[in-house]
C-alpha atoms as a PDB file:
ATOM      1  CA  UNK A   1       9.721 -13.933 -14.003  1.00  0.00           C
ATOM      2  CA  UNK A   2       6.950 -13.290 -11.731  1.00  0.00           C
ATOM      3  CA  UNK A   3       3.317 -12.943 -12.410  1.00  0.00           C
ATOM      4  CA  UNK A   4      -0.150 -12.605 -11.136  1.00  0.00           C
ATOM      5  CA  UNK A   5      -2.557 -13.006 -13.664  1.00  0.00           C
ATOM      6  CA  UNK A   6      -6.489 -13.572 -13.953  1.00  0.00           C
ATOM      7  CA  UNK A   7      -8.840 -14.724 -16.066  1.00  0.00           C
ATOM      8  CA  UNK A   8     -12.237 -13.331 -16.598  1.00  0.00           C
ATOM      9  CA  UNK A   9     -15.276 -14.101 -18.745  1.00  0.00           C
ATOM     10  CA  UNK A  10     -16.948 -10.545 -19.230  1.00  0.00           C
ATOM     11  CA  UNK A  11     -19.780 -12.421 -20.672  1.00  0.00           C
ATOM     12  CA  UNK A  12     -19.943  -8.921 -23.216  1.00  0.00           C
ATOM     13  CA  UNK A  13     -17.309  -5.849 -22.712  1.00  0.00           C
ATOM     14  CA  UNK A  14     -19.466  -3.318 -23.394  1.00  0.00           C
ATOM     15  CA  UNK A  15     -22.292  -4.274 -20.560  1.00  0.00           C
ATOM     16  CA  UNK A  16     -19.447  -4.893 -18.298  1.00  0.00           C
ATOM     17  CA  UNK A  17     -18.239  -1.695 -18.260  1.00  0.00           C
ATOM     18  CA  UNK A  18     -21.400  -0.704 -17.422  1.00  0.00           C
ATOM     19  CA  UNK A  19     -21.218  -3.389 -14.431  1.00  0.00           C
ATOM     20  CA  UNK A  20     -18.349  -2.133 -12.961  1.00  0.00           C
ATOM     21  CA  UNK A  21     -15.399  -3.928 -14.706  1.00  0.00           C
ATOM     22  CA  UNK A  22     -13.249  -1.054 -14.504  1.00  0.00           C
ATOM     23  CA  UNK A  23     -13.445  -1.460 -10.688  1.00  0.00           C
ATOM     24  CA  UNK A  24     -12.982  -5.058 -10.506  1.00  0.00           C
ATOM     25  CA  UNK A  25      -9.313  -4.631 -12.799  1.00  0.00           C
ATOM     26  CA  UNK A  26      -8.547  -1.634 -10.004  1.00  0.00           C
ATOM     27  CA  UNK A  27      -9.426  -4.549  -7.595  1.00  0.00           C
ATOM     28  CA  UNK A  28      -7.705  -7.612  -8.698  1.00  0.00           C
ATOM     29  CA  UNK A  29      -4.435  -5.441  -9.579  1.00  0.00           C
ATOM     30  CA  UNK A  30      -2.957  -8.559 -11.433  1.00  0.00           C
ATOM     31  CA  UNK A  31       0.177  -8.324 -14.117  1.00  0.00           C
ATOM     32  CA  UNK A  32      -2.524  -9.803 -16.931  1.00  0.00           C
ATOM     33  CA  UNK A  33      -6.186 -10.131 -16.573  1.00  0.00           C
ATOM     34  CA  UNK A  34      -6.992 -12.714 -19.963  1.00  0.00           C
ATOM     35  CA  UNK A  35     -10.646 -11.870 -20.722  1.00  0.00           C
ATOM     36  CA  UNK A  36     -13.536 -14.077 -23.183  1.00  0.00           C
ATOM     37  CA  UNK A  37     -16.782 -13.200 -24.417  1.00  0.00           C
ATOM     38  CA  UNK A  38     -15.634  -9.926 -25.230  1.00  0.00           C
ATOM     39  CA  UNK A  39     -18.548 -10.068 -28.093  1.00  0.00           C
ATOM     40  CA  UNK A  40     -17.335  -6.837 -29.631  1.00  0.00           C
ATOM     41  CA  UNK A  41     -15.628  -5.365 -32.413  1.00  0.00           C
ATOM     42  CA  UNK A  42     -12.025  -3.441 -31.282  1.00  0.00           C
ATOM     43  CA  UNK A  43     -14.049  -0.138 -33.082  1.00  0.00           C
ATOM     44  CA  UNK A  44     -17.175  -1.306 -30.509  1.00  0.00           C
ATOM     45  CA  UNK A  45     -15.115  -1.016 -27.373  1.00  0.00           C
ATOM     46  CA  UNK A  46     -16.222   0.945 -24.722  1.00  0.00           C
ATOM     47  CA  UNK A  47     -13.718   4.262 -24.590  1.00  0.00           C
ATOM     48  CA  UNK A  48     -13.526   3.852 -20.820  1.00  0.00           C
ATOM     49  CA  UNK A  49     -11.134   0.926 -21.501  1.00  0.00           C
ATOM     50  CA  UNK A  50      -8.630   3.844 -22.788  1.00  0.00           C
ATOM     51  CA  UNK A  51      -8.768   5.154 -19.118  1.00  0.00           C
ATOM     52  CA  UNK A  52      -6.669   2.080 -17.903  1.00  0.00           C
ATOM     53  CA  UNK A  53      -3.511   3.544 -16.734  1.00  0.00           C
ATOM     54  CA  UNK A  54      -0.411   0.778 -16.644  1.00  0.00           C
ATOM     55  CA  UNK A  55      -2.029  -1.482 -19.110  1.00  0.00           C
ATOM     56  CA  UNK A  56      -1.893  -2.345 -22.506  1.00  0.00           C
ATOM     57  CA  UNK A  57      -4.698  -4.209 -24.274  1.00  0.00           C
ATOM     58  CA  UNK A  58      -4.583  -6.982 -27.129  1.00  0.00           C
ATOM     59  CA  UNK A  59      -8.030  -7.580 -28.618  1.00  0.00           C
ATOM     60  CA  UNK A  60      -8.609 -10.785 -31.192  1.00  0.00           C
ATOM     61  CA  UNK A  61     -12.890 -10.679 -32.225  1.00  0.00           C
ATOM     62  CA  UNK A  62     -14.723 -13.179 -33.938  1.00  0.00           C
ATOM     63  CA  UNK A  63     -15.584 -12.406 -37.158  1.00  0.00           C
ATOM     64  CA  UNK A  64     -19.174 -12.960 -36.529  1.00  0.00           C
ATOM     65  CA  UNK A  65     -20.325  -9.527 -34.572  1.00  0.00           C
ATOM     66  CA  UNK A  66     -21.196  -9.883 -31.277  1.00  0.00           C
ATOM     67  CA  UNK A  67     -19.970 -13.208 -30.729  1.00  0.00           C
ATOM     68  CA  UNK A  68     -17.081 -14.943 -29.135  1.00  0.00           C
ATOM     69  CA  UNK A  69     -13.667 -13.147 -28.780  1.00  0.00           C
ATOM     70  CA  UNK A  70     -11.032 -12.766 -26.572  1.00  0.00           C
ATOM     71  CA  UNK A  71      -8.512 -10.159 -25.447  1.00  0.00           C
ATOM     72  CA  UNK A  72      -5.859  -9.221 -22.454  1.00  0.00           C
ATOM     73  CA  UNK A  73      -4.951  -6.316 -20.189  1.00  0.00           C
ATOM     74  CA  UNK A  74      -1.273  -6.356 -19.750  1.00  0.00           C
ATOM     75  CA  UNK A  75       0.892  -4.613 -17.143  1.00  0.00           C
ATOM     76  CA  UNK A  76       4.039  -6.556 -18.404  1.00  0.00           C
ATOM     77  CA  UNK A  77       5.048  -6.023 -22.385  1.00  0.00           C
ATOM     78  CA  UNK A  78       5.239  -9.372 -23.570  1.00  0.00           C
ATOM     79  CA  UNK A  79       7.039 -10.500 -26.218  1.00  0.00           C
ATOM     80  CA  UNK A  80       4.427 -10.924 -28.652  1.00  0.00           C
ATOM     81  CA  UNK A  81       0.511 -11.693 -28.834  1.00  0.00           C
ATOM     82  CA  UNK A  82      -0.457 -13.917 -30.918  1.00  0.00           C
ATOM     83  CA  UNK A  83      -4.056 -14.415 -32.078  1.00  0.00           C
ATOM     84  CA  UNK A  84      -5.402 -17.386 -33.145  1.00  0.00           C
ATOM     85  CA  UNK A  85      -4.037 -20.928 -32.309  1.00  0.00           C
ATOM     86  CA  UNK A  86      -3.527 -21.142 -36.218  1.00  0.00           C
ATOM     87  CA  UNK A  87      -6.636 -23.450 -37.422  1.00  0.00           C
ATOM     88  CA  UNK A  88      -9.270 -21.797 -39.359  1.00  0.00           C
ATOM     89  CA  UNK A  89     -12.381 -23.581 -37.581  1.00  0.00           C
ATOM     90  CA  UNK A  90     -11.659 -21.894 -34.332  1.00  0.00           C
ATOM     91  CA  UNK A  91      -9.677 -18.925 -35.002  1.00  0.00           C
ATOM     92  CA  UNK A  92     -12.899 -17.344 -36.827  1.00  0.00           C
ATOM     93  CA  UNK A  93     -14.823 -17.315 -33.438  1.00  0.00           C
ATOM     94  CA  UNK A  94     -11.575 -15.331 -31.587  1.00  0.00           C
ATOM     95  CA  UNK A  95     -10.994 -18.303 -29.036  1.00  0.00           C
ATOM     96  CA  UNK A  96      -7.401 -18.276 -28.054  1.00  0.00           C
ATOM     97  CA  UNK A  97      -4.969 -15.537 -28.075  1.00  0.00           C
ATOM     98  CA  UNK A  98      -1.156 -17.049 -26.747  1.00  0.00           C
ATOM     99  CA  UNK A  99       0.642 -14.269 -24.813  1.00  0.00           C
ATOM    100  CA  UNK A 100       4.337 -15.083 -24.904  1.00  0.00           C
ATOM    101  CA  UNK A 101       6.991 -13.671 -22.103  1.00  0.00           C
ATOM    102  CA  UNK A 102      10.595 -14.208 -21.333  1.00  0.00           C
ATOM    103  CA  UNK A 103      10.093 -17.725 -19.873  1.00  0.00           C
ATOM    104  CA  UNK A 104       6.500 -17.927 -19.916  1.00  0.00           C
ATOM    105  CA  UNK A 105       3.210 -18.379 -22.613  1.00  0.00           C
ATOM    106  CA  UNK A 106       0.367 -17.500 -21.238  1.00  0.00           C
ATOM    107  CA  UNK A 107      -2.655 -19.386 -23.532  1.00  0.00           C
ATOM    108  CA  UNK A 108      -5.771 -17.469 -23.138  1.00  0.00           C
ATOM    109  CA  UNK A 109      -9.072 -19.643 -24.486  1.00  0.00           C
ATOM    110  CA  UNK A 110     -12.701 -19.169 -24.824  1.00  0.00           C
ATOM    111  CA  UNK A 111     -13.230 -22.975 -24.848  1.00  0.00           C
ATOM    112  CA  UNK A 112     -16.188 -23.605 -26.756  1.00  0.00           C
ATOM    113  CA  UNK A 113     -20.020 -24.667 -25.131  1.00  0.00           C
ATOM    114  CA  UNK A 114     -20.728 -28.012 -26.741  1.00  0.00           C
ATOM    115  CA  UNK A 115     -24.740 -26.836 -27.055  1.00  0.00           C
ATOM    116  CA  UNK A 116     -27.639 -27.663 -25.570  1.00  0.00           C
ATOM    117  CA  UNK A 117     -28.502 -30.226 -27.981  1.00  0.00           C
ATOM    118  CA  UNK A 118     -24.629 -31.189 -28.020  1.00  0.00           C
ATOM    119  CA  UNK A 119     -24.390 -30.333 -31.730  1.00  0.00           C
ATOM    120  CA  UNK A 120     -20.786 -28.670 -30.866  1.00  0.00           C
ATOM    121  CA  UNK A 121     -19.408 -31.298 -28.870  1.00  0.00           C
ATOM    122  CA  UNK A 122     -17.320 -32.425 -31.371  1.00  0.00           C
ATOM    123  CA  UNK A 123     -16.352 -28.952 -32.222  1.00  0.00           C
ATOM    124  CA  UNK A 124     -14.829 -28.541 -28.600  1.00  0.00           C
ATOM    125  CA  UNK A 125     -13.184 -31.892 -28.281  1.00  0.00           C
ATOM    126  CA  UNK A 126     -10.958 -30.872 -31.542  1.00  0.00           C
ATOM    127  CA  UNK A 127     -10.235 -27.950 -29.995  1.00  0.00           C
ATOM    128  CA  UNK A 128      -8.783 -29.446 -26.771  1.00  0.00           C
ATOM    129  CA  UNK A 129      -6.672 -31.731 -29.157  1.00  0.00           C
ATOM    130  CA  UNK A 130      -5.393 -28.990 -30.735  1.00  0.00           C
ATOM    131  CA  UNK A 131      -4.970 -27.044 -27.532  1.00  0.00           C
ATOM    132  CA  UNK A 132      -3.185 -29.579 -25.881  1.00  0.00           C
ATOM    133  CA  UNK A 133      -0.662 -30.104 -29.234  1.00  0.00           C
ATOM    134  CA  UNK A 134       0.583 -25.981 -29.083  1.00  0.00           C
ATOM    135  CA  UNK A 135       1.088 -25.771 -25.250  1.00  0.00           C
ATOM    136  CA  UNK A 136       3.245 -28.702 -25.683  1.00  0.00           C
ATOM    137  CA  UNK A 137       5.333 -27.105 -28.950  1.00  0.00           C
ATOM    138  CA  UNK A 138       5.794 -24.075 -26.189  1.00  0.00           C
ATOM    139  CA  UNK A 139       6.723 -26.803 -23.625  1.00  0.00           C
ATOM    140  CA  UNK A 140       9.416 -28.120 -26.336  1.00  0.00           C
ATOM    141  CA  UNK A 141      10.656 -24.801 -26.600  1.00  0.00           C
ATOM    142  CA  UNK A 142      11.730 -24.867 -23.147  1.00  0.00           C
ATOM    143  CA  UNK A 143       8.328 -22.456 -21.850  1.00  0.00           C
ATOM    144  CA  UNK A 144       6.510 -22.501 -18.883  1.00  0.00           C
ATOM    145  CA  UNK A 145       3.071 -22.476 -20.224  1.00  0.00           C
ATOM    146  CA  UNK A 146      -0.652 -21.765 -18.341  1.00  0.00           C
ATOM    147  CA  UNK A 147      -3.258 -22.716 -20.116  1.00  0.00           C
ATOM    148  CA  UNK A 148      -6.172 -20.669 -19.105  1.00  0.00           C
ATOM    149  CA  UNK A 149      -9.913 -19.020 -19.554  1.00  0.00           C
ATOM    150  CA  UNK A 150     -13.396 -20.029 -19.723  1.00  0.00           C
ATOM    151  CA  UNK A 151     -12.952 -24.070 -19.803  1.00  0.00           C
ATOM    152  CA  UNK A 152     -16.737 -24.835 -20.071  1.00  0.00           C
ATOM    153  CA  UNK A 153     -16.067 -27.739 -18.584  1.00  0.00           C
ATOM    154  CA  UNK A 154     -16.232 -29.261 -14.970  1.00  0.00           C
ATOM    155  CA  UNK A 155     -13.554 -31.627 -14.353  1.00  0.00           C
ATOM    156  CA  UNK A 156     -14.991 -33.695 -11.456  1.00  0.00           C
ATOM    157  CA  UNK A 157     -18.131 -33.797  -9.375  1.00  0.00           C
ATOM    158  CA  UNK A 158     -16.698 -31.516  -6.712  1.00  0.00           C
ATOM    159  CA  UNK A 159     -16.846 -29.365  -8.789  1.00  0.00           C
ATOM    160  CA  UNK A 160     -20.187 -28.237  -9.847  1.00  0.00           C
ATOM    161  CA  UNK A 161     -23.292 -28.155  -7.027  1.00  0.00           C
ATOM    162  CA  UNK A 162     -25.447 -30.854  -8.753  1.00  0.00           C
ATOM    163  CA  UNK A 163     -23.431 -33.026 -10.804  1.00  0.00           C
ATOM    164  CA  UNK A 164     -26.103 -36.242 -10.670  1.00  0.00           C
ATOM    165  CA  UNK A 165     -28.284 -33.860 -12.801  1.00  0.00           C
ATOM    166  CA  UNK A 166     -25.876 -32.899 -15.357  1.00  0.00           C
ATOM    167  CA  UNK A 167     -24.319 -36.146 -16.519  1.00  0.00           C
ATOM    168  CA  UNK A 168     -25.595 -35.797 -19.613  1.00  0.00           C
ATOM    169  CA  UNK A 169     -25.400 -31.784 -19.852  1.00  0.00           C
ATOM    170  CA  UNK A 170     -22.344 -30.221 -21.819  1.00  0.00           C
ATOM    171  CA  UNK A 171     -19.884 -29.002 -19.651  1.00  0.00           C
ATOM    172  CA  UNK A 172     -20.000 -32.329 -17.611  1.00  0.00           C
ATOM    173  CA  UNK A 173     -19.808 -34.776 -20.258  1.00  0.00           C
ATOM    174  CA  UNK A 174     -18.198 -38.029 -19.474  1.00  0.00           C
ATOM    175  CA  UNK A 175     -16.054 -37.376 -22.946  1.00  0.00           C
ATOM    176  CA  UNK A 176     -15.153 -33.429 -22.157  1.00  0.00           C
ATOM    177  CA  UNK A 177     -14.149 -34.527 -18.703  1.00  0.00           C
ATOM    178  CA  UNK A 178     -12.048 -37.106 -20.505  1.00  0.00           C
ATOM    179  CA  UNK A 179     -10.341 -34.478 -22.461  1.00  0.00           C
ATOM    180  CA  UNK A 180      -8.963 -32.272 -19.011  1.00  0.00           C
ATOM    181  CA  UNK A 181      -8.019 -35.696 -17.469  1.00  0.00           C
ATOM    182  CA  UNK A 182      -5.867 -36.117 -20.336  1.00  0.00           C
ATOM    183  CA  UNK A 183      -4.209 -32.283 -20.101  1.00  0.00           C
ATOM    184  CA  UNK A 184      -3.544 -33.405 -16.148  1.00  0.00           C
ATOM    185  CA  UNK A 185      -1.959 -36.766 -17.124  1.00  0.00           C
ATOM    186  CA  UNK A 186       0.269 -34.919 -19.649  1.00  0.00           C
ATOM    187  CA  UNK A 187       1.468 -33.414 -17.036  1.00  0.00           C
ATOM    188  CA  UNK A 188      -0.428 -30.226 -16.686  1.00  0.00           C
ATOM    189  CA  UNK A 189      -1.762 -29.525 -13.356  1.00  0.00           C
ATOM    190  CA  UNK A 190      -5.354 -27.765 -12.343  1.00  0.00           C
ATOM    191  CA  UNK A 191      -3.804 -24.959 -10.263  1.00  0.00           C
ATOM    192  CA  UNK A 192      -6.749 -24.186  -7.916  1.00  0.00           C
ATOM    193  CA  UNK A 193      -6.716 -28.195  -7.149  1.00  0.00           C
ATOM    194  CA  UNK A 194      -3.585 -28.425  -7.129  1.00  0.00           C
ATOM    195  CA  UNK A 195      -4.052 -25.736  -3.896  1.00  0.00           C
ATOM    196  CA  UNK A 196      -7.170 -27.113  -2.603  1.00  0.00           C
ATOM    197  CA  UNK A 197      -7.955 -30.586  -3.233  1.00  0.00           C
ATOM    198  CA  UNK A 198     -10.923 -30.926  -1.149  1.00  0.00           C
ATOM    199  CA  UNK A 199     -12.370 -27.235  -1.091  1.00  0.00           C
ATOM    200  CA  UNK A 200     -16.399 -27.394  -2.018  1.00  0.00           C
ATOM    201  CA  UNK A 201     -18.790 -24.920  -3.094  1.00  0.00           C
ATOM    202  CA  UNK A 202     -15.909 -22.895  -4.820  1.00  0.00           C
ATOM    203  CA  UNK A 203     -17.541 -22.028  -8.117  1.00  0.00           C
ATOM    204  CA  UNK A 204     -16.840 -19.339 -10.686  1.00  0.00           C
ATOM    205  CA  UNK A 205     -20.488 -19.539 -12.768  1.00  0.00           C
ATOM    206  CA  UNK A 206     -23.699 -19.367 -12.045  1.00  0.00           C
ATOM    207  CA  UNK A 207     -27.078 -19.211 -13.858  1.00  0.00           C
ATOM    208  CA  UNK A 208     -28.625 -15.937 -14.370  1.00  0.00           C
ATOM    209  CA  UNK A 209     -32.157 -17.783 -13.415  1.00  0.00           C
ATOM    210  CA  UNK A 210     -33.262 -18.890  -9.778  1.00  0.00           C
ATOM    211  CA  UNK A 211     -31.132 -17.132  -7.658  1.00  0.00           C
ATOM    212  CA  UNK A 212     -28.429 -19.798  -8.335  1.00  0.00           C
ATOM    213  CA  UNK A 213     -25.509 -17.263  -7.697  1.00  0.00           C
ATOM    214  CA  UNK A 214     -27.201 -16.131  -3.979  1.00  0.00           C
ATOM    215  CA  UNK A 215     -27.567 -19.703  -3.299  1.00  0.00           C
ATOM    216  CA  UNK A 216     -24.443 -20.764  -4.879  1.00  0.00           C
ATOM    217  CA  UNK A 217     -25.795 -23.163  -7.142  1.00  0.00           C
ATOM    218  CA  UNK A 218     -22.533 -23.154  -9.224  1.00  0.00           C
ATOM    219  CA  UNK A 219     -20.203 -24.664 -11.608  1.00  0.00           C
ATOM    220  CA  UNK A 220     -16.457 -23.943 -11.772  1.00  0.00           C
ATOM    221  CA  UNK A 221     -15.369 -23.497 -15.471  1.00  0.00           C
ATOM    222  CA  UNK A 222     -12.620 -21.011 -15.468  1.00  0.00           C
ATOM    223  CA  UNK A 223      -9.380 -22.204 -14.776  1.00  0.00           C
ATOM    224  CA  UNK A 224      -5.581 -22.513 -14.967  1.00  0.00           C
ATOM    225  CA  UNK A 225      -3.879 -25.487 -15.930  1.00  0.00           C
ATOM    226  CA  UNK A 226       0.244 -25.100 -15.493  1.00  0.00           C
ATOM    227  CA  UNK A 227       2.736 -27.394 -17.306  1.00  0.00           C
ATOM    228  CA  UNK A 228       5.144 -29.417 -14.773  1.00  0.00           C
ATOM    229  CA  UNK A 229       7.744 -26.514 -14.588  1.00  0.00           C
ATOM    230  CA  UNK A 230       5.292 -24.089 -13.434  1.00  0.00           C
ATOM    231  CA  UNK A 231       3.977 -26.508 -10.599  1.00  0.00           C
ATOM    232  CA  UNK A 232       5.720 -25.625  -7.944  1.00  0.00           C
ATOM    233  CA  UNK A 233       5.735 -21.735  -8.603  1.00  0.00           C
ATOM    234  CA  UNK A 234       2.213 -21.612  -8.785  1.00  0.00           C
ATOM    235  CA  UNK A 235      -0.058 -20.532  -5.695  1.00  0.00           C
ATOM    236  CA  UNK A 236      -2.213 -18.254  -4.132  1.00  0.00           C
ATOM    237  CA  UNK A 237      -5.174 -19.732  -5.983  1.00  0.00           C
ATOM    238  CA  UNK A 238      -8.474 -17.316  -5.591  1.00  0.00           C
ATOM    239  CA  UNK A 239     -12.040 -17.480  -7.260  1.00  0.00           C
ATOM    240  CA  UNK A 240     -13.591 -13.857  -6.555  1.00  0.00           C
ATOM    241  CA  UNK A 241     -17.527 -14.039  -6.235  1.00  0.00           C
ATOM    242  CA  UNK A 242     -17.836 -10.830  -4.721  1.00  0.00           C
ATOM    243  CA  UNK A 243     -16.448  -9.804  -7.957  1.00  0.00           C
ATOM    244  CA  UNK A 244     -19.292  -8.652 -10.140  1.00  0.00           C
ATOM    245  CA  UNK A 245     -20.058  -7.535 -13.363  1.00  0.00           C
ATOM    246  CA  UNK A 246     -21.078 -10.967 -15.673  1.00  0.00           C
ATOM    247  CA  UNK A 247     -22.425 -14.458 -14.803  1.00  0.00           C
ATOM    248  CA  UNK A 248     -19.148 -15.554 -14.542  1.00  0.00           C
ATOM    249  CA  UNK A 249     -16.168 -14.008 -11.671  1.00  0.00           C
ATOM    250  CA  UNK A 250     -12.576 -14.012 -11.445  1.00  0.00           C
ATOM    251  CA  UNK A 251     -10.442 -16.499 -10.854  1.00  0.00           C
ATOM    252  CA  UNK A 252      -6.670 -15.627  -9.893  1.00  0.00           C
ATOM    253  CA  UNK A 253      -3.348 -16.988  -9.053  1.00  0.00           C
ATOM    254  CA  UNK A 254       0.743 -16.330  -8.628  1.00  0.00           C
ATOM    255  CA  UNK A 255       3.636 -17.854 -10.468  1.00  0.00           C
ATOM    256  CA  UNK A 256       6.524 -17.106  -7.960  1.00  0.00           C
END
């Protein structure tokens, strides 16, 4: 099959909406937009999400309110969606909901932010492990799988705008950065890099303090990551910064 899909963290559905997000799914027009931070209850959802003509939605909250979650807008019926990534630590906080097609299973993840004081470091290095293990059951099931959503993690230097100052930050630990090099030498490959090996500046986050979005001062933590049969279907890589509406923007792509 074909499909153009997207991943978004809203950073909260319900302010949004009131950013604009229904113009920015008219806009990206993709088969499957996989969303994080939804932070709201499916009763708490804004009833302009209703108005979305051609798509369905699959919501899985945290149980905590106004925390976490993830969901999907869909313009192809899947298969199934299943919520949760079936380990109680993580599926309490709505981080992964696995959106199976015909050929393909798209993982959709809310990776979690090992803290400021790094006191859920751990916490997000067991759930890469356990990331890692259920795209590969898919992959033994003869899938094409894309593991995507908000990574909270940069992978290498090039790709955040000060990376000197944020060796010991979370998001550019030595030992998270460890974790995607071992997804890539599994076999998985970072789609956008996989595109554009040497492209700088191209972020998808910025801090909400200083101006850093205006001056670009950056990270990029949302991201696809396609097992070795999806390779060389995969293209037309975009990161959408014009594309507003949370701290984060869209990131896109195209499995031929």
């Amino acid at each position: 099959m074909n499909l153009s899909l997207a991943t978004w963290n809203v950073n909260g559905i319900r302010a949004c909406v009131k950013k604009g997000f229904l113009d920015v799914v008219e806009s990206l027009g993709v088969d499957l937009l996989c969303l994080q931070e939804v932070r709201a209850k499916v009763d708490q959802l804004p009833k302009e999400l209703s108005g979305l003509d051609g798509y369905e939605a699959h919501w899985f909250p945290a149980e905590r309110p106004g925390y976490s979650g993830v969901g999907c807008l869909t313009k192809k019926k899947p298969d199934k969606v299943i919520d949760g990534i079936g380990v109680e630590e993580f599926d309490v906080e709505g981080r992964t909901q696995q959106i199976v097609f015909e050929d393909i299973v798209v993982i959709n993840s809310y990776v979690p932010n090992g803290g400021r004081d790094l006191s859920r470091v751990d916490y997000k290095l067991r759930y890469y492990e356990h990331l890692l293990k259920q795209s590969q059951v898919w992959e033994s099931e003869g899938k094409g799988v894309v593991m995507t959503g908000d990574w909270n993690t940069c992978h290498q230097p090039i790709d955040l705008a000060r990376p000197k100052g944020n060796v010991k930050n979370t998001g550019f630990l030595p030992e998270e950065r460890e974790w995607i090099s071992r997804m890539i030498s599994s076999g998985y490959g970072d789609a956008f890099r996989e595109e554009y090996p040497e492209k700088e500046g191209a972020y998808s986050w910025w801090s909400q303090r200083g101006g850093a979005r205006e001056k670009n001062v950056g990270w990029r933590l949302d991201y696809f990551l396609v097992s070795p049969n999806l390779k060389s279907r995969s293209g037309s890589n975009q990161i959408h910064p014009d594309l507003l509406g949370s701290d984060h923007c869209p990131v896109s792509m195209v499995i031929e």
